[in-house]
C-alpha atoms as a PDB file:
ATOM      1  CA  UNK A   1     180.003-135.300  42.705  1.00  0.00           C
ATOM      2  CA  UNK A   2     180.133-131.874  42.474  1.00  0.00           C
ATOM      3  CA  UNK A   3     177.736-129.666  39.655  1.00  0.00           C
ATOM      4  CA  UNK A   4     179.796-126.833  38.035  1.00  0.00           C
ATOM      5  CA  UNK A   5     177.221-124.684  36.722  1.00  0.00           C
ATOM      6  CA  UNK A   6     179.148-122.592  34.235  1.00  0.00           C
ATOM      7  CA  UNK A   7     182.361-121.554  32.964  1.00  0.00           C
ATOM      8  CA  UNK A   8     184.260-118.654  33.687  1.00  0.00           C
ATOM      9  CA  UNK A   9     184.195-117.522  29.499  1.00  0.00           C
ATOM     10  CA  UNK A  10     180.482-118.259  29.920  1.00  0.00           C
ATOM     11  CA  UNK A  11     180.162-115.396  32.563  1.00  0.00           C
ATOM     12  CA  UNK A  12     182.236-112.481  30.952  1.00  0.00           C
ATOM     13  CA  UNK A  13     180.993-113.154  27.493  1.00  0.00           C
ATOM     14  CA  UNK A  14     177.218-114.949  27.777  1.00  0.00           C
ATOM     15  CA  UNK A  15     175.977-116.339  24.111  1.00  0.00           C
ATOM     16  CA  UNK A  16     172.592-115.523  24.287  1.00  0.00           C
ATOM     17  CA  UNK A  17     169.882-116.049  21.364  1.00  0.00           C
ATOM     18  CA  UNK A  18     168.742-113.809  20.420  1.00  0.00           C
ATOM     19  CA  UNK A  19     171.377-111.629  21.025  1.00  0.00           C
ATOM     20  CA  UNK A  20     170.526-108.884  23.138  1.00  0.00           C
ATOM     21  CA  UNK A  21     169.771-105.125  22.174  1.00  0.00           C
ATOM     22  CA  UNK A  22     172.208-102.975  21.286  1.00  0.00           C
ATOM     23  CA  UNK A  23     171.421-101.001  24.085  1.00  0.00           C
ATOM     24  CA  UNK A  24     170.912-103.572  26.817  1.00  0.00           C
ATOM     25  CA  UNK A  25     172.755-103.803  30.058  1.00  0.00           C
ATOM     26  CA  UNK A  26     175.791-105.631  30.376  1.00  0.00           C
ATOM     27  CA  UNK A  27     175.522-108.617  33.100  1.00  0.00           C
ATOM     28  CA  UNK A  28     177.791-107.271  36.397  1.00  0.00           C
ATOM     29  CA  UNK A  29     180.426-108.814  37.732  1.00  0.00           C
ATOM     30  CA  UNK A  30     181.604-107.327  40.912  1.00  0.00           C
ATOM     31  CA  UNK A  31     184.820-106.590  41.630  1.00  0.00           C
ATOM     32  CA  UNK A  32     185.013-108.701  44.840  1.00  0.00           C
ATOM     33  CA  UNK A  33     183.633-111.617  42.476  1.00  0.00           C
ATOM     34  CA  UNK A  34     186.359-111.188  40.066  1.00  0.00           C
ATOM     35  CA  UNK A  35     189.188-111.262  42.582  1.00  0.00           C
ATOM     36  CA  UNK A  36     187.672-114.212  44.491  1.00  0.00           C
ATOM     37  CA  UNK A  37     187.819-115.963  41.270  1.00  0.00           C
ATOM     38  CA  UNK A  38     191.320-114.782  40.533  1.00  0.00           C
ATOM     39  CA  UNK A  39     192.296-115.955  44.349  1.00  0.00           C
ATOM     40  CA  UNK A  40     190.488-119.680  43.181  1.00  0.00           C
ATOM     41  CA  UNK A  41     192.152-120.160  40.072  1.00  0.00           C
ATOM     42  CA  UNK A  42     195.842-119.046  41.522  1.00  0.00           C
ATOM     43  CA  UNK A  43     195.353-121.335  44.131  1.00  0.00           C
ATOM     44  CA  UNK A  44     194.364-124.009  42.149  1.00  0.00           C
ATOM     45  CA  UNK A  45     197.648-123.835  40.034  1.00  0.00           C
ATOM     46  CA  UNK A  46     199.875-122.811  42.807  1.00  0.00           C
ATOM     47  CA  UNK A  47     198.142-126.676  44.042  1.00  0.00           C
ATOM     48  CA  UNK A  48     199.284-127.957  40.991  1.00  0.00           C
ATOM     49  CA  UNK A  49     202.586-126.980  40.736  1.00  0.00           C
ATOM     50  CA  UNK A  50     203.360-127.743  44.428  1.00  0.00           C
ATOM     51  CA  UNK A  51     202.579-131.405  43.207  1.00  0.00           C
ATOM     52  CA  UNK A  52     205.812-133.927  43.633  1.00  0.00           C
ATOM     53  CA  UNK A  53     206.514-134.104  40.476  1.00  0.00           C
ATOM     54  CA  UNK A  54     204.637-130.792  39.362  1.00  0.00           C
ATOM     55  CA  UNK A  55     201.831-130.728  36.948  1.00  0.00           C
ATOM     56  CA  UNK A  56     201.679-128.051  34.462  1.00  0.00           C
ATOM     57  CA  UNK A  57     197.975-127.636  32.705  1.00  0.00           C
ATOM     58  CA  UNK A  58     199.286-126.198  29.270  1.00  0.00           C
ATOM     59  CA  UNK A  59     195.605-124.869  28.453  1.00  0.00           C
ATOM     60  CA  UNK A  60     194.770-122.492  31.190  1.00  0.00           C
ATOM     61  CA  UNK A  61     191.757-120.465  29.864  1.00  0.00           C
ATOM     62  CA  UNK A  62     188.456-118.693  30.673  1.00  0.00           C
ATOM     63  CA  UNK A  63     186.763-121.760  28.961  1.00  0.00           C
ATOM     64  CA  UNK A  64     188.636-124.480  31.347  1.00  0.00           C
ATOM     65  CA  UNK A  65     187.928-122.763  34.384  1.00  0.00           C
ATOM     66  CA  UNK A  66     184.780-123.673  35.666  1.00  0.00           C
ATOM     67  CA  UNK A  67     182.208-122.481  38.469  1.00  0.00           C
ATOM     68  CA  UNK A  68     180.010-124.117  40.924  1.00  0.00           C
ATOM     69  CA  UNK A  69     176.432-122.773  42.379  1.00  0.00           C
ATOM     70  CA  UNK A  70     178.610-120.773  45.060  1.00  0.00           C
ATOM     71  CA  UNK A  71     181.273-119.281  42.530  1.00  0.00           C
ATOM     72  CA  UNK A  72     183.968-121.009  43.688  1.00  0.00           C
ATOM     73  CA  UNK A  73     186.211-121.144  40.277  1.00  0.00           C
ATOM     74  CA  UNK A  74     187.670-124.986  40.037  1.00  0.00           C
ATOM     75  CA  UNK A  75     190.456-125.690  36.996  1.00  0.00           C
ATOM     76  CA  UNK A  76     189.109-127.959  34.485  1.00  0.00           C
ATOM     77  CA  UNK A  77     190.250-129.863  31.977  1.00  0.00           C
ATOM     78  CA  UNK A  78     193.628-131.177  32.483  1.00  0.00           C
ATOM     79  CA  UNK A  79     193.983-133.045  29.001  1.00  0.00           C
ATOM     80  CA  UNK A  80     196.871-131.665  27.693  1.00  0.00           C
ATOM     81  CA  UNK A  81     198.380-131.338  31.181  1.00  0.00           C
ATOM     82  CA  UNK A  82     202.507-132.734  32.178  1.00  0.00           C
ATOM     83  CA  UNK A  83     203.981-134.026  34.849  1.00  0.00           C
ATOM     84  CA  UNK A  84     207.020-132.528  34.779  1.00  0.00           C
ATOM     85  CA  UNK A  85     210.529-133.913  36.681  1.00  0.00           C
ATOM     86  CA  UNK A  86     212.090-131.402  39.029  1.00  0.00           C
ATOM     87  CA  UNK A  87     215.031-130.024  37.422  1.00  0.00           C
ATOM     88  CA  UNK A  88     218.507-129.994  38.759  1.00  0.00           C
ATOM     89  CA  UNK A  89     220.994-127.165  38.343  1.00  0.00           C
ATOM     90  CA  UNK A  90     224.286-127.667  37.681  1.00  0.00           C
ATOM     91  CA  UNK A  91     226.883-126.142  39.870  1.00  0.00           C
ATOM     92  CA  UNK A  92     229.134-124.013  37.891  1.00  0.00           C
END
C-alpha cells in the first residue's frame, strides 16, 4: 500500500503551531512542482471520466488531493462520488 504523505491544502497553506513570524518566509513551491501536480490531478479525472459508465468525484478539492514521498498528486476521497449513465441525445 502506498503512504501519501500530505495533502495538496496541506502544502499551499501549512498549519503550523506556533504560527510563524510575521516576517518569516513563505514555504516555495516551484513552478514546475505546481504544474506537475496540475498534470496529476487532470489526469486522474480525465481517468475517471473515461470510466464505462463515468465517475464524477463531486468534491474535488486541495484537501482530497493527496501526495506521496515523490509528489506525485493522487485524487482522494471518492465518497460522494457517481457513476453516471452515458447520456443519449435525441435526434431532432
Amino acid at each position: 500500500m502506498e503512504r501519501l504523505l500530505t495533502s495538496l491544502h496541506d502544502l499551499l497553506d501549512p498549519e503550523t503551531y506556533p504560527p510563524p513570524p510575521p516576517d518569516a518566509p513563505k514555504p516555495f513551491f516551484p513552478l514546475n512542482l505546481k504544474c506537475s501536480v496540475l498534470h496529476n490531478v487532470a489526469s486522474g479525472i480525465t481517468y475517471l471520466h473515461e470510466r464505462s459508465p463515468p465517475i464524477i468525484h463531486r468534491d474535488l478539492s486541495a484537501r482530497n488531493v493527496l501526495l506521496n514521498s515523490g509528489m506525485v498528486a493522487k485524487i482522494a476521497d471518492l465518497g460522494v462520488a457517481r457513476i453516471v449513465p452515458r447520456m443519449r441525445i435525441a435526434a431532432p
